[in-house]
C-alpha atoms as a PDB file:
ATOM      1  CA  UNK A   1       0.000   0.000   0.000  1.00  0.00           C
ATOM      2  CA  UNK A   2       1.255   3.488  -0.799  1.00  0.00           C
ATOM      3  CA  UNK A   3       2.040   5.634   1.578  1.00  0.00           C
ATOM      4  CA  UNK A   4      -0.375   9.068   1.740  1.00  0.00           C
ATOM      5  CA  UNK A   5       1.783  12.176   0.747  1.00  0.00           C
ATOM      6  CA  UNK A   6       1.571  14.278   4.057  1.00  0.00           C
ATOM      7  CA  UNK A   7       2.352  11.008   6.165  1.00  0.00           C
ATOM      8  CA  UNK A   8       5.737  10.476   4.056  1.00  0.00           C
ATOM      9  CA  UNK A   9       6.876  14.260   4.572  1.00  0.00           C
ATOM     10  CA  UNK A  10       6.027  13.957   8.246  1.00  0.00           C
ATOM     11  CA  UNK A  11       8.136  10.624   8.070  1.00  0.00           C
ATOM     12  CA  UNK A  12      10.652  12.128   6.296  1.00  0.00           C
ATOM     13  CA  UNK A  13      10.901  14.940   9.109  1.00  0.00           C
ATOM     14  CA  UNK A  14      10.778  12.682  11.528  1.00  0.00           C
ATOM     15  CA  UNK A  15      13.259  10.864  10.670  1.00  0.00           C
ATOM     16  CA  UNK A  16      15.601  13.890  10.257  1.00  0.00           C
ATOM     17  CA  UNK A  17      15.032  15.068  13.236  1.00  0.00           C
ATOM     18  CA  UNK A  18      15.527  11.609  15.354  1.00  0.00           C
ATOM     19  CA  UNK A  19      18.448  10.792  13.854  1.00  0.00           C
ATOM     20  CA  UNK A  20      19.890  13.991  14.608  1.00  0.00           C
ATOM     21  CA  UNK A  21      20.141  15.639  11.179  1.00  0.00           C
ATOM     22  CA  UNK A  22      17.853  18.715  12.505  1.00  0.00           C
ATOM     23  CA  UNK A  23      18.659  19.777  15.666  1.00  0.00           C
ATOM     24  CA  UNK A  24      16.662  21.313  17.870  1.00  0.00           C
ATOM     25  CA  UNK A  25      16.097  25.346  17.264  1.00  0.00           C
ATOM     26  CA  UNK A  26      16.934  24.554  13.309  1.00  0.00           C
ATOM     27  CA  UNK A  27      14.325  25.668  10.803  1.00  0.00           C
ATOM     28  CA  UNK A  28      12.556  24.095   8.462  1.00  0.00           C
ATOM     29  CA  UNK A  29      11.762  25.175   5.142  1.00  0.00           C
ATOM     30  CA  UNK A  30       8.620  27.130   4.483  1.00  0.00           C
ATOM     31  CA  UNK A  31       5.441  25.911   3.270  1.00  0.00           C
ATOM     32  CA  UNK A  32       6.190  26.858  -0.298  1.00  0.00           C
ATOM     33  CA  UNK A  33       9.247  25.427  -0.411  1.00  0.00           C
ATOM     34  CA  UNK A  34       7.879  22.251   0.921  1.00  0.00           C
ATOM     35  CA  UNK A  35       5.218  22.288  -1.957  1.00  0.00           C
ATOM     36  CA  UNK A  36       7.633  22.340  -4.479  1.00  0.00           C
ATOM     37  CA  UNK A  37       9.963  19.811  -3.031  1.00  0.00           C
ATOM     38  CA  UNK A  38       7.114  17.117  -3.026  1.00  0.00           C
ATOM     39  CA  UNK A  39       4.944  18.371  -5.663  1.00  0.00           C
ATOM     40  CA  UNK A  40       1.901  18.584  -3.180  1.00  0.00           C
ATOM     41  CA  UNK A  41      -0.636  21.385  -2.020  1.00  0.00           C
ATOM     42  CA  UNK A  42      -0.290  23.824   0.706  1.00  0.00           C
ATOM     43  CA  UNK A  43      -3.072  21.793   2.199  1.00  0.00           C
ATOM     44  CA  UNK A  44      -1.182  18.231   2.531  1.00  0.00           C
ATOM     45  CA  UNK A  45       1.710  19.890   3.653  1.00  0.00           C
ATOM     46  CA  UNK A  46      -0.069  21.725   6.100  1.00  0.00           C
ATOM     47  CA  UNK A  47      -1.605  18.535   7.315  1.00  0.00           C
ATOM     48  CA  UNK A  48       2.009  16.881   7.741  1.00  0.00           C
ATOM     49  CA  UNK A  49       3.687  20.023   9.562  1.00  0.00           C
ATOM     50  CA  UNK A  50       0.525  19.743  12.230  1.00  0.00           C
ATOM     51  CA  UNK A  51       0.727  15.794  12.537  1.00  0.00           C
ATOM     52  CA  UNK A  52       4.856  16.575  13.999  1.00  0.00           C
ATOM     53  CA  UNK A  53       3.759  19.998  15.759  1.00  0.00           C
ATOM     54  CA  UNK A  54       1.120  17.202  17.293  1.00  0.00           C
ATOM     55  CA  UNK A  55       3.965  15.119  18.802  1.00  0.00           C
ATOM     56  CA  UNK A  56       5.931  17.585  20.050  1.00  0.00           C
ATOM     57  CA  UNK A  57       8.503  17.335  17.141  1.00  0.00           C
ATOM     58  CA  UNK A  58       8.213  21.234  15.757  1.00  0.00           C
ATOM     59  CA  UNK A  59       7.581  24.349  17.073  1.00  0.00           C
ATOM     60  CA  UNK A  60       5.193  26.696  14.513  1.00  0.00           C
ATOM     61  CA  UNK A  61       5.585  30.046  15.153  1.00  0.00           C
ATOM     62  CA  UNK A  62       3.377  33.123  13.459  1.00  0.00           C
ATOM     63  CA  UNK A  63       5.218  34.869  10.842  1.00  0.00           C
ATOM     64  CA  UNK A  64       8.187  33.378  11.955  1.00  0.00           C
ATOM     65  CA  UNK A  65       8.875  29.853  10.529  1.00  0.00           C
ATOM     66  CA  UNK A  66       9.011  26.234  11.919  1.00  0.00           C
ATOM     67  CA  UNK A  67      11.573  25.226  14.260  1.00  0.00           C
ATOM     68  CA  UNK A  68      12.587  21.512  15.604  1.00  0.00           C
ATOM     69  CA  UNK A  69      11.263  21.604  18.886  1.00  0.00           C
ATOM     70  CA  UNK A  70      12.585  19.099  21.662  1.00  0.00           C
ATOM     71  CA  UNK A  71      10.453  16.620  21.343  1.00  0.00           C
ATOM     72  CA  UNK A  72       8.725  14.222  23.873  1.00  0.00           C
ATOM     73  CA  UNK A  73       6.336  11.187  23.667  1.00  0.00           C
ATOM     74  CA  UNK A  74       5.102  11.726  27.190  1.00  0.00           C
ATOM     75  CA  UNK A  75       3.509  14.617  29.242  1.00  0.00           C
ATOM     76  CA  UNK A  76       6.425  14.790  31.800  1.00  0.00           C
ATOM     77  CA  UNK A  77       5.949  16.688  35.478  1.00  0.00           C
ATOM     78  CA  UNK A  78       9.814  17.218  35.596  1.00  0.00           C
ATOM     79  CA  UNK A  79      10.999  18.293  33.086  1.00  0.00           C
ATOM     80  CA  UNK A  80      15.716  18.080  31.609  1.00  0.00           C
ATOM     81  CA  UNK A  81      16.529  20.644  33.415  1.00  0.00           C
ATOM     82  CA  UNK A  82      19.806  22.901  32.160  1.00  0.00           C
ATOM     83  CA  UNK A  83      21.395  23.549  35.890  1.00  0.00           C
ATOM     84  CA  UNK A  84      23.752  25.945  34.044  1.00  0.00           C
ATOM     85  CA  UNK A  85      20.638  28.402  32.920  1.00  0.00           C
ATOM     86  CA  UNK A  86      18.958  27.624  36.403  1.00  0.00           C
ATOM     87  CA  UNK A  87      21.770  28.561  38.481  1.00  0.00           C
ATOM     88  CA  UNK A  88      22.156  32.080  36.016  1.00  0.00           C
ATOM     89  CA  UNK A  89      18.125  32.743  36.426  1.00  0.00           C
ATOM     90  CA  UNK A  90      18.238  32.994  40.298  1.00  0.00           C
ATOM     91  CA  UNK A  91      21.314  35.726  39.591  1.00  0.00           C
ATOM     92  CA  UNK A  92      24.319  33.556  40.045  1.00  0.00           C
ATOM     93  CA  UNK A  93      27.584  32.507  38.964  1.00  0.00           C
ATOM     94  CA  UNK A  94      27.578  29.510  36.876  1.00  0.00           C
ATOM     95  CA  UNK A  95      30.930  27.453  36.447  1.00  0.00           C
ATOM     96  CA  UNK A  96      31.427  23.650  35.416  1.00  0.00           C
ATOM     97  CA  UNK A  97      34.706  21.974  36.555  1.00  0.00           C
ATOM     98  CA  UNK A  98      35.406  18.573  34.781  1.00  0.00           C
ATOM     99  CA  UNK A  99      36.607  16.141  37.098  1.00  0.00           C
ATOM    100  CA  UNK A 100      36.697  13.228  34.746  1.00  0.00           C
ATOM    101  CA  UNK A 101      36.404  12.595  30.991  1.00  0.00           C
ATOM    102  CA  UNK A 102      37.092   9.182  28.846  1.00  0.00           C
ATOM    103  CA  UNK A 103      36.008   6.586  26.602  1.00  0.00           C
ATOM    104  CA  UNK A 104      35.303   3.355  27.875  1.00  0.00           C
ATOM    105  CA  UNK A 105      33.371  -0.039  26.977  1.00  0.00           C
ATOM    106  CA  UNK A 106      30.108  -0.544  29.007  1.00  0.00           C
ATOM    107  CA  UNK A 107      31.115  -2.906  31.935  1.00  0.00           C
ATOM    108  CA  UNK A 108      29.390  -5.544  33.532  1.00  0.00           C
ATOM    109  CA  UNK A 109      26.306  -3.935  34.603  1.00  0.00           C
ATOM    110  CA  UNK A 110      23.557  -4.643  32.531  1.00  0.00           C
ATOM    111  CA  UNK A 111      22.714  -0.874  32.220  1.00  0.00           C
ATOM    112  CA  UNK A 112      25.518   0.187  30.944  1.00  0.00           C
ATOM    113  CA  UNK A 113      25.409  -2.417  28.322  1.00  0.00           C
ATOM    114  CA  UNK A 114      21.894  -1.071  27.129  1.00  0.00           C
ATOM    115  CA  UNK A 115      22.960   2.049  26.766  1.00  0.00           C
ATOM    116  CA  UNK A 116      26.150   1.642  25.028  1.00  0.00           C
ATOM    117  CA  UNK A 117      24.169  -0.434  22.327  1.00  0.00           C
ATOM    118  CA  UNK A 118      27.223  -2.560  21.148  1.00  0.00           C
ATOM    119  CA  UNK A 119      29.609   0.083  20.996  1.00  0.00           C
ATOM    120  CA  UNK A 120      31.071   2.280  23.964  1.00  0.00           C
ATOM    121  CA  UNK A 121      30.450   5.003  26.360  1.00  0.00           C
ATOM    122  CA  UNK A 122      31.500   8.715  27.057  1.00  0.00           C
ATOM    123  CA  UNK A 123      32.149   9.037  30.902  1.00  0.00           C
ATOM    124  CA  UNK A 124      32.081  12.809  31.542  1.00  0.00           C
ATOM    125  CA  UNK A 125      32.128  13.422  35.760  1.00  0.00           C
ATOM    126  CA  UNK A 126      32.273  17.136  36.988  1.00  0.00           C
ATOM    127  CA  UNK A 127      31.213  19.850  39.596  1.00  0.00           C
ATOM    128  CA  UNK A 128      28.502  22.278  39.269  1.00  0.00           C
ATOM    129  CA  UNK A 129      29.465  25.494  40.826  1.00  0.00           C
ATOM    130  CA  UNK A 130      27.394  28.407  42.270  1.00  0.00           C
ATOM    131  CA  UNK A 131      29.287  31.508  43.278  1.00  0.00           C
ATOM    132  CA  UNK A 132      32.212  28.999  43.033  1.00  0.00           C
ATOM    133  CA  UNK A 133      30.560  26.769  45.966  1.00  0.00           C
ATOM    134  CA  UNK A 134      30.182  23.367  44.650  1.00  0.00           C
ATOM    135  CA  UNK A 135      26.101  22.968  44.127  1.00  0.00           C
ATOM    136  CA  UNK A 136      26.577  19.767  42.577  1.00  0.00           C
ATOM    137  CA  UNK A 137      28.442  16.691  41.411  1.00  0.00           C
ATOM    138  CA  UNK A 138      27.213  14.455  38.485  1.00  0.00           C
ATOM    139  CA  UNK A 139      28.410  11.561  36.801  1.00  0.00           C
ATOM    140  CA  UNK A 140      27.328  10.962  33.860  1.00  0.00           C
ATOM    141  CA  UNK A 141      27.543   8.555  30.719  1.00  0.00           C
ATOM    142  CA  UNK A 142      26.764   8.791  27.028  1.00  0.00           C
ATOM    143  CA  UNK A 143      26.184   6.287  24.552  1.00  0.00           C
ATOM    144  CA  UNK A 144      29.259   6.881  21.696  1.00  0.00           C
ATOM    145  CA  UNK A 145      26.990   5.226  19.549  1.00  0.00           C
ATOM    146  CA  UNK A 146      23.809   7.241  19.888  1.00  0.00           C
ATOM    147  CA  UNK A 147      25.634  10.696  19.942  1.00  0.00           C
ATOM    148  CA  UNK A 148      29.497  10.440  18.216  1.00  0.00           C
ATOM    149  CA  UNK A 149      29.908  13.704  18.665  1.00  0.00           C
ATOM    150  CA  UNK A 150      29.916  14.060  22.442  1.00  0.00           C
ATOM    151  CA  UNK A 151      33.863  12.539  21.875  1.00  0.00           C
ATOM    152  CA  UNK A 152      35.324  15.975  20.786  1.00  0.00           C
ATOM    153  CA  UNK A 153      33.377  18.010  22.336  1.00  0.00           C
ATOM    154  CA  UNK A 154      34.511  20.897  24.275  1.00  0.00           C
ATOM    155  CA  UNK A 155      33.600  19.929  27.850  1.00  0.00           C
ATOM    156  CA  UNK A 156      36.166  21.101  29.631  1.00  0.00           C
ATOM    157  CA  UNK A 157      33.462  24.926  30.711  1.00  0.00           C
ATOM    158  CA  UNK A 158      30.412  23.546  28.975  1.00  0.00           C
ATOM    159  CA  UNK A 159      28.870  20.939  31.149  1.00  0.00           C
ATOM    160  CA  UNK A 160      27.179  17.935  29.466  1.00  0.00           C
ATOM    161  CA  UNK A 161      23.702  18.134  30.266  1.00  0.00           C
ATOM    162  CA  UNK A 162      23.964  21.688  28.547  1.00  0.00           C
ATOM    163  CA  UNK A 163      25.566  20.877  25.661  1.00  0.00           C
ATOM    164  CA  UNK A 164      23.348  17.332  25.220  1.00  0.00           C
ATOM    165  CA  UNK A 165      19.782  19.753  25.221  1.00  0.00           C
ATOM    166  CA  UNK A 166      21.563  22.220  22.762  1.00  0.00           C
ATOM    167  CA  UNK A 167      22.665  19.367  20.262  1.00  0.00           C
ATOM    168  CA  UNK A 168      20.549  15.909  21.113  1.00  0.00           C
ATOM    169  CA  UNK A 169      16.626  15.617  20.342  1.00  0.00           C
ATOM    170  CA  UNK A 170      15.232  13.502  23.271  1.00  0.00           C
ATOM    171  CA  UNK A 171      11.890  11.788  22.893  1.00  0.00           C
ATOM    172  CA  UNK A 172      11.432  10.051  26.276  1.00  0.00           C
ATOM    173  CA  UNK A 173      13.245  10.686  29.902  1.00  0.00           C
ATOM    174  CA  UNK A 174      13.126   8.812  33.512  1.00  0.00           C
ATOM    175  CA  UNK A 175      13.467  10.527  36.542  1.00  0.00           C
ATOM    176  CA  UNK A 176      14.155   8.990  39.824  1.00  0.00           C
ATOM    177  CA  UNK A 177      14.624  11.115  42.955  1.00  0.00           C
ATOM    178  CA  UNK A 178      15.816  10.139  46.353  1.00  0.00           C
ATOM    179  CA  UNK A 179      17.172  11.065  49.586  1.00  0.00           C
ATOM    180  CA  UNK A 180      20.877   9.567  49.896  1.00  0.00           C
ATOM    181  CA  UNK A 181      23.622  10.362  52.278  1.00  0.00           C
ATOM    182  CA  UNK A 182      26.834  12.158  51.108  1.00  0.00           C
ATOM    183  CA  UNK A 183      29.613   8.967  50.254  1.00  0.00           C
ATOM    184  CA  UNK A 184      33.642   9.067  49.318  1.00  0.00           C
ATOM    185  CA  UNK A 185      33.888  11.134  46.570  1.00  0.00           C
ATOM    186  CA  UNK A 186      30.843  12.557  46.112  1.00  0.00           C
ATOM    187  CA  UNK A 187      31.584  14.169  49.838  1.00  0.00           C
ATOM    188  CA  UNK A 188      34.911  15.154  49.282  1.00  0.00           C
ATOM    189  CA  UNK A 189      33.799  17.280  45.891  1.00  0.00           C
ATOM    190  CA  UNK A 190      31.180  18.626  47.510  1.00  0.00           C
ATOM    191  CA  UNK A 191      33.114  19.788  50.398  1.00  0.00           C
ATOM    192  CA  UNK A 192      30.652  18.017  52.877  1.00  0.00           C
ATOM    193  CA  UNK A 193      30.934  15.602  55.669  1.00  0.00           C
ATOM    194  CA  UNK A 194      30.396  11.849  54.715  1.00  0.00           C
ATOM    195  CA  UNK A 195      26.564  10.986  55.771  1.00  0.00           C
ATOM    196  CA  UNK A 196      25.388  14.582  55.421  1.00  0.00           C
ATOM    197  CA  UNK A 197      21.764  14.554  53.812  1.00  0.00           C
ATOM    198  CA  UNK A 198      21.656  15.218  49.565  1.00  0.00           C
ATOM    199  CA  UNK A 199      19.215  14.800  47.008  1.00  0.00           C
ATOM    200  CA  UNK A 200      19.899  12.550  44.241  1.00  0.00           C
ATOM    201  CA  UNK A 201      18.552  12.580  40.796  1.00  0.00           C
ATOM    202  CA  UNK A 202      19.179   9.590  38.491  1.00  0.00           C
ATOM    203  CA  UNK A 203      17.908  10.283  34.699  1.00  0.00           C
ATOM    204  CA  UNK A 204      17.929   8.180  31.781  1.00  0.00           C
ATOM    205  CA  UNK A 205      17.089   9.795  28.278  1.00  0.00           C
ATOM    206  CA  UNK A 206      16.159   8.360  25.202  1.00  0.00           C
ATOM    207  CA  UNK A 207      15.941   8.981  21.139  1.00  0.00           C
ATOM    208  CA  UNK A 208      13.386   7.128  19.601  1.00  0.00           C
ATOM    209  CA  UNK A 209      14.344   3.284  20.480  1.00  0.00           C
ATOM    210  CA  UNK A 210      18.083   4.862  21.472  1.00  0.00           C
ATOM    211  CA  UNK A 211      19.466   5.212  24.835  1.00  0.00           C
ATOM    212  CA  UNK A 212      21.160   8.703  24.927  1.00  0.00           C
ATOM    213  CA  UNK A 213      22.531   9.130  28.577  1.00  0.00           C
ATOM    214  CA  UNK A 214      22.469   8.084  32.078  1.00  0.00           C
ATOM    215  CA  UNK A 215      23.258  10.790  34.913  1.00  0.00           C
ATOM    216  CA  UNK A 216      23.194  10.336  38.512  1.00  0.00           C
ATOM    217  CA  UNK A 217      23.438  13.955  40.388  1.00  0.00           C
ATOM    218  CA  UNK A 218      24.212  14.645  43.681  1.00  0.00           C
ATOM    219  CA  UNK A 219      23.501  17.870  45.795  1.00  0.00           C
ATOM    220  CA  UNK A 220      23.459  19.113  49.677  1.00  0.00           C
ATOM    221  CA  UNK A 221      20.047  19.186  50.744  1.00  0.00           C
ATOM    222  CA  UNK A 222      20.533  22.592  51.518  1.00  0.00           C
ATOM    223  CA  UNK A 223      21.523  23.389  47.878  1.00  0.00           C
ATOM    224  CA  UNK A 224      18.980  22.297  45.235  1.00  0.00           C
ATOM    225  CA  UNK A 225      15.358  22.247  44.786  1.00  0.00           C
ATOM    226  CA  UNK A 226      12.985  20.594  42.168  1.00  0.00           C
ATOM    227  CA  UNK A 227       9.847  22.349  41.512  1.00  0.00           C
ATOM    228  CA  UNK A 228       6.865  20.984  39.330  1.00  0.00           C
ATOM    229  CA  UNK A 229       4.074  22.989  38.539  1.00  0.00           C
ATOM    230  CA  UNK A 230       1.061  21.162  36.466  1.00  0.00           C
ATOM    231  CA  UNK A 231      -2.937  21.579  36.287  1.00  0.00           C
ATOM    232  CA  UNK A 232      -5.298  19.149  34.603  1.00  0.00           C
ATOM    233  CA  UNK A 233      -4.323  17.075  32.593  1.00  0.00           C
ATOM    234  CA  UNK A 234      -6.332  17.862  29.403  1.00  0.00           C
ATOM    235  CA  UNK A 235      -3.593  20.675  29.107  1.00  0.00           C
ATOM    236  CA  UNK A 236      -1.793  18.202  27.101  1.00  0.00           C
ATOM    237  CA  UNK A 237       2.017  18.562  26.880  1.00  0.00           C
ATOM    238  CA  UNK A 238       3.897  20.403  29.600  1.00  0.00           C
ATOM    239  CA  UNK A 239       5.483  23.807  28.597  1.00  0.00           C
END
């Protein structure tokens, strides 16, 4: 059976912007360009461009153009945050040190295995800093596979999360929060005694079918909050 016009340009989109050809903020072309490319009407194009708007995939602005949006499958309470923009909205000092950057195969855990998908892993560890007082520590791996370009990157002021949500669609995250108490490293970066009381936040993000990254964050109690605002749920899709 052939395929219906719009659905194949949404496809086609969707694809793109999966596999990482259109990153998110890029535009698209315009409706008329889009008629010509496929020989169609303003009407089935129309029709495509609101099918990936509909899952999340595009952003359509007035007068402005289409942009790839970061898309999600689910309706998520919490948010990826960027700690880097969160830290600068409250009127601080932002700063990433890198404690810890190479590429490794996935190890036993079963985990790691799923997320390195056959091939290996980025391990990126560093501090999050506010007013140069550690806020933070996070260690973090990414899937070599999934995103090749994480290898060169420039890490060493940008921290990972932030330059994952500038360059990496995700479709689908996991959250899991819980109380922990401060342990060997992860109380000496933080400049905290060991057992003293810290929030953890363990996140697993996906592309389509494709792991992307796992992070496990650590903060002082004291230090971090996570804030979810919602209403009904016939809203649809959280801003």
């Amino acid at each position: 059976m052939t395929m219906p016009l719009h659905e194949r340009i949404r496809s086609d989109f969707e694809g793109r912007i999966l596999g990482g050809a259109l990153a998110p903020g890029d535009r698209l072309p315009t409706e008329q360009d889009l008629m010509q490319d496929y020989g169609c009407s303003r009407m089935t194009v129309n029709k495509a461009l609101s099918a990936l708007a509909g899952a999340g995939l595009i952003d359509r602005r007035k007068r402005a153009g289409t942009f790839v949006a970061r898309p999600r499958v689910h309706s998520m309470v919490l948010d990826v945050p960027d700690i880097a923009a969160q830290v600068r909205e409250r009127g601080q000092d932002y700063a990433f040190r890198l404690l810890r950057r190479r590429v490794r195969p996935a190890v036993a855990d079963e985990q790691e295995r799923l997320l390195a998908g056959g091939g290996l892993l980025m391990q990126v560890d560093g501090l999050h800093l506010a007013d140069g007082a550690p806020l933070g520590v996070e260690f973090r791996l990414v899937s070599a596979q999934a995103v090749p370009d994480i290898v060169e990157a420039d890490l060493d002021t940008v921290a990972p999360g932030t330059w994952l949500l500038q360059h990496v669609p995700w479709t689908e995250a996991e959250t899991r929060i819980s109380a922990v108490a401060a342990r060997g490293e992860e109380a000496e970066y933080l400049g905290v005694a060991t057992g003293t009381a810290c929030l953890c936040v363990e996140r697993w993000t996906w592309r389509g079918p494709e792991r992307i990254t796992y992070v496990r964050q650590v903060f002082p109690g004291e230090a971090y909050d996570m804030v979810a605002r919602f209403g009904p749920a016939s809203s649809g899709a959280m801003a």
